[in-house]
Protein backbone atom coordinates (compact mmCIF):
# COMPACT_ATOMS: atom_id res chain seq x y z
CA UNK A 1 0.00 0.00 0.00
CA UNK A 2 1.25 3.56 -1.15
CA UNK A 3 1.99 5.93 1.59
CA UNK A 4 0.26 8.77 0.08
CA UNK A 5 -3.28 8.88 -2.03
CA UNK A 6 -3.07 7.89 -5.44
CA UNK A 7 -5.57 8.34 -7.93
CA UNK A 8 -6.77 4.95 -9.54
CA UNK A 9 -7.76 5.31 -13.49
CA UNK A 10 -11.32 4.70 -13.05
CA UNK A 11 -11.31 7.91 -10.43
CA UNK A 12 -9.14 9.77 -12.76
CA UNK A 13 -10.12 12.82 -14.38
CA UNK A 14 -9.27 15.74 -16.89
CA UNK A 15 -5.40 16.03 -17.94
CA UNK A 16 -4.58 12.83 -15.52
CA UNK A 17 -7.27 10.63 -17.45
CA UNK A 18 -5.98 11.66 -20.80
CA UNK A 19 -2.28 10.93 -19.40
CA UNK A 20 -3.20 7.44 -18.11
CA UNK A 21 -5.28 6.69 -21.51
CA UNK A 22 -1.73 7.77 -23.52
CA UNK A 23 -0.01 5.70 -21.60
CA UNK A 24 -1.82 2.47 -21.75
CA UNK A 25 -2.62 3.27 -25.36
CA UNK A 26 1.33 3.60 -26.03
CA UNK A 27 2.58 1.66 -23.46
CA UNK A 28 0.01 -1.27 -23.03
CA UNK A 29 -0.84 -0.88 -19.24
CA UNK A 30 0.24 1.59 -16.67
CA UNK A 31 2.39 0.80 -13.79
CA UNK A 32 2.02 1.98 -10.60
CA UNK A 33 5.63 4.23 -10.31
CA UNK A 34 3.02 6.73 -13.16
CA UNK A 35 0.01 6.12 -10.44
CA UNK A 36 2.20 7.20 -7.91
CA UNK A 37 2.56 10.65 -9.30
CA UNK A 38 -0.67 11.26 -10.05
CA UNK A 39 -1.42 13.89 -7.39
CA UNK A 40 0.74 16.12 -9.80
CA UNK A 41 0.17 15.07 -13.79
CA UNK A 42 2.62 17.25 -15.26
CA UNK A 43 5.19 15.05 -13.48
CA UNK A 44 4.43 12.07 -15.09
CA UNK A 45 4.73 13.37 -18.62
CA UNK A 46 7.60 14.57 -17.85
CA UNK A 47 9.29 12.23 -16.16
CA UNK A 48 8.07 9.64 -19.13
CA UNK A 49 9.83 12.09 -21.36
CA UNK A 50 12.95 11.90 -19.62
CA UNK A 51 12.68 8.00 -19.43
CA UNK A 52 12.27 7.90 -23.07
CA UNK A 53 14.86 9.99 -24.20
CA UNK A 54 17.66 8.34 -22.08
CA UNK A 55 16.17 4.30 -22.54
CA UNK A 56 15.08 4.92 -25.99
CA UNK A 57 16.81 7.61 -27.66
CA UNK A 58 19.77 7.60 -29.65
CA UNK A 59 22.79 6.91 -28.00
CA UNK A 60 26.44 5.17 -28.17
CA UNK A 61 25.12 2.83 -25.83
CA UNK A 62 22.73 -0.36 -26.60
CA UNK A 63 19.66 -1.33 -25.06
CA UNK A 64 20.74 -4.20 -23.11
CA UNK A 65 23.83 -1.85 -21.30
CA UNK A 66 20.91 0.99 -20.39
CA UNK A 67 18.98 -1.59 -18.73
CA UNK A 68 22.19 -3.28 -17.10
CA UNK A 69 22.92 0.18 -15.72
CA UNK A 70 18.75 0.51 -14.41
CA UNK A 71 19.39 -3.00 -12.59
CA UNK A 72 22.31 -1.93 -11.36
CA UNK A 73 21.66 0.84 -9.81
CA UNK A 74 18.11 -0.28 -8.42
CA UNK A 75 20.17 -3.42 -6.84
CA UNK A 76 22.54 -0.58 -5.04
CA UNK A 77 19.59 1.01 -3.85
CA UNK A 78 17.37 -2.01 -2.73
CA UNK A 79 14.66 -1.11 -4.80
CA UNK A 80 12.82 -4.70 -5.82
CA UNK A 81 10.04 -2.97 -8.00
CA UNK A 82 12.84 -1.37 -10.58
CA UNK A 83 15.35 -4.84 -10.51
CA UNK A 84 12.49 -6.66 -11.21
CA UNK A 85 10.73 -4.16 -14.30
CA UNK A 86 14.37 -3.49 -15.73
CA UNK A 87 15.55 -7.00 -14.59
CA UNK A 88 12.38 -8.24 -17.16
CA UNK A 89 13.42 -5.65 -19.57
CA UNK A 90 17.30 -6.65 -19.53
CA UNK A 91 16.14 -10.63 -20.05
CA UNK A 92 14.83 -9.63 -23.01
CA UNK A 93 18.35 -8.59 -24.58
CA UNK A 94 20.19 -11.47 -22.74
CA UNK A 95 18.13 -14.37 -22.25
CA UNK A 96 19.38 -15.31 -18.85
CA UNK A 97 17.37 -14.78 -15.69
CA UNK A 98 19.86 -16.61 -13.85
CA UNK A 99 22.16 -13.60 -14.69
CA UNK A 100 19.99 -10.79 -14.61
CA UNK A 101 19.30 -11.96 -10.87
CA UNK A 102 23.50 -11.85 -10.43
CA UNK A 103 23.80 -8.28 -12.41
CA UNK A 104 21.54 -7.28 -9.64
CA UNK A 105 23.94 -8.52 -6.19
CA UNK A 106 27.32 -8.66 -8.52
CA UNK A 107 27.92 -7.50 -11.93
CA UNK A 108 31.30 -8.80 -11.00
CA UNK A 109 30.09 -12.72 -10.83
CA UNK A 110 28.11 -12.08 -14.62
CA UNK A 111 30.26 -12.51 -17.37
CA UNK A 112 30.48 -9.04 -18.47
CA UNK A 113 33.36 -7.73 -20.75
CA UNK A 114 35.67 -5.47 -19.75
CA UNK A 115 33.64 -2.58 -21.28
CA UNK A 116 30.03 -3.24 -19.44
CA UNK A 117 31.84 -3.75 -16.05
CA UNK A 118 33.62 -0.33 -16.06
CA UNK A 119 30.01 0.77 -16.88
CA UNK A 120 28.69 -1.05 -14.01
CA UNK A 121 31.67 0.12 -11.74
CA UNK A 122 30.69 3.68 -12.78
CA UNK A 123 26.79 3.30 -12.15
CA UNK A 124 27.52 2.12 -8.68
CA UNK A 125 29.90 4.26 -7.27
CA UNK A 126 27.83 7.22 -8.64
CA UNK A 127 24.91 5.33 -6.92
CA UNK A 128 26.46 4.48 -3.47
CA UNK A 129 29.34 7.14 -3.13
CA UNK A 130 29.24 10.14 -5.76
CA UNK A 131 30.91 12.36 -4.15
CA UNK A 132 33.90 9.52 -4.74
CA UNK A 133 33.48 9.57 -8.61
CA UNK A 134 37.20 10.62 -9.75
CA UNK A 135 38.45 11.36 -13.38
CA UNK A 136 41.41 9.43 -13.49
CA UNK A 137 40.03 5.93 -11.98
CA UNK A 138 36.30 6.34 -13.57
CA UNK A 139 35.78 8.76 -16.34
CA UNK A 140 39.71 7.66 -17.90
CA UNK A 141 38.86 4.14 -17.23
CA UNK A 142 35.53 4.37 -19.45
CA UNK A 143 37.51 6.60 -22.30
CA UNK A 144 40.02 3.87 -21.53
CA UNK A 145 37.47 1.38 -22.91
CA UNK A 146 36.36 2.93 -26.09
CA UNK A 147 33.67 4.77 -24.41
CA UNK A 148 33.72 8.48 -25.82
CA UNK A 149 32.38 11.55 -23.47
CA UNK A 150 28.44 11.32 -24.86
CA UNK A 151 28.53 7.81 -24.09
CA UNK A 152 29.55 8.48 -20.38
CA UNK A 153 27.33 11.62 -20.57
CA UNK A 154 23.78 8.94 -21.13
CA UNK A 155 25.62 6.54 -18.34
CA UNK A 156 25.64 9.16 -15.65
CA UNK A 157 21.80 9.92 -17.08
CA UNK A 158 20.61 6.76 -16.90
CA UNK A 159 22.12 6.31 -13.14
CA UNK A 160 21.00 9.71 -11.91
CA UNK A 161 17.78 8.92 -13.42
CA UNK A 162 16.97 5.27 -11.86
CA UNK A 163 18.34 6.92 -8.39
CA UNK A 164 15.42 9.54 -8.44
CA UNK A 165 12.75 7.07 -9.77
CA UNK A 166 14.00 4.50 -7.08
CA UNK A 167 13.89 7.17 -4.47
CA UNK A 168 10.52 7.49 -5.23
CA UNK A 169 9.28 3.95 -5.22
CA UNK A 170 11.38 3.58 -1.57
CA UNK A 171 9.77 6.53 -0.55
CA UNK A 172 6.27 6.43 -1.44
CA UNK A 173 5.40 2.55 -1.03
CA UNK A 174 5.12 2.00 -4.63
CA UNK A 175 4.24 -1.88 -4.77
CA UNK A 176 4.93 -4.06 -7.83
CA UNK A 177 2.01 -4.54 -10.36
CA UNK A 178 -0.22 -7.73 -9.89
CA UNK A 179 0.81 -9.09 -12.73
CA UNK A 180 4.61 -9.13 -11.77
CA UNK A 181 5.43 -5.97 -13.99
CA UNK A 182 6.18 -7.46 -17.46
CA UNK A 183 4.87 -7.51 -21.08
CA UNK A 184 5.84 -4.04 -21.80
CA UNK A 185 7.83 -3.42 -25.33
CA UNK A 186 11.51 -3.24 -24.49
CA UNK A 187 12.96 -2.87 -27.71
């Protein structure tokens, strides 16, 4: 149970109705981290914006690396409702539960290239200790890798982003879906 009101579609009304129709319409259900912020509409187009732009838009980085870097993060922070939508999400790409569940606890015990665990190495220490990031042992070591300075520019997006959305979740109460929180699109 949430720990603040939340307004449920069938209550829903004006701009927040016509957001929650887009978004079942586009996205084929809604989840509950969009319910969540439903006391303030704007927020949820926006913030859906935002996700799309960073998970979806172009970028040097795939698909499968923007959703190691969600699980990653939301396994730093504890947050079960994002591991398990981005850990769905990232099984898509790789085909391995087994090792999504790992990526989650240790991206170090997953098989990951030398690329995907600086990546990973970055994500967390941004997570758990930002103030620690330094140039020479993060930002070199990703430059170091054939990552150039927009791809580390949509890494520290995507991080920042899944800390403020699992902030949220954490904060609020935001439950997972019924349903588990699968069958959305994820390419």
């Amino acid at each position: 149970m949430t720990f603040i009101k939340v307004i449920q579609p069938e209550e829903a009304e004006g701009e927040l109705r016509s957001i929650y129709e887009h978004l079942i319409k586009t996205r084929g259900k809604l989840a509950e981290v969009h319910k969540i912020q439903s006391l303030n509409p704007v927020s949820i187009v926006n913030h859906m914006d935002l996700y799309a732009t960073i998970m979806f838009g172009r970028s040097p980085l795939r698909r499968y690396q923007r959703e190691m870097i969600a699980v990653v993060v939301s396994g730093a922070n504890k947050c079960a409702y994002c591991v398990r939508h981005h850990g769905l999400a990232l099984d898509h790409f790789w085909k391995d539960r087994a090792r999504v569940d790992r990526l989650a606890e240790d991206f170090n015990d997953c098989g990951l290239d030398e690329v995907d665990i600086s990546i990973c190495e970055y994500a967390r220490q941004l997570t758990l200790k930002p103030n620690a990031i330094d140039e020479c042992q993060h930002v070199n070591t990703l430059k170091e890798r054939g990552l150039d300075d927009r791809a580390i520019l949509d890494i520290a997006l995507i991080t920042s982003y899944f800390n403020f959305v699992n902030r949220m979740v954490l904060g609020l109460g935001v439950e997972l879906e019924a349903d588990g929180g699968g069958g959305y699109d994820y390419d």
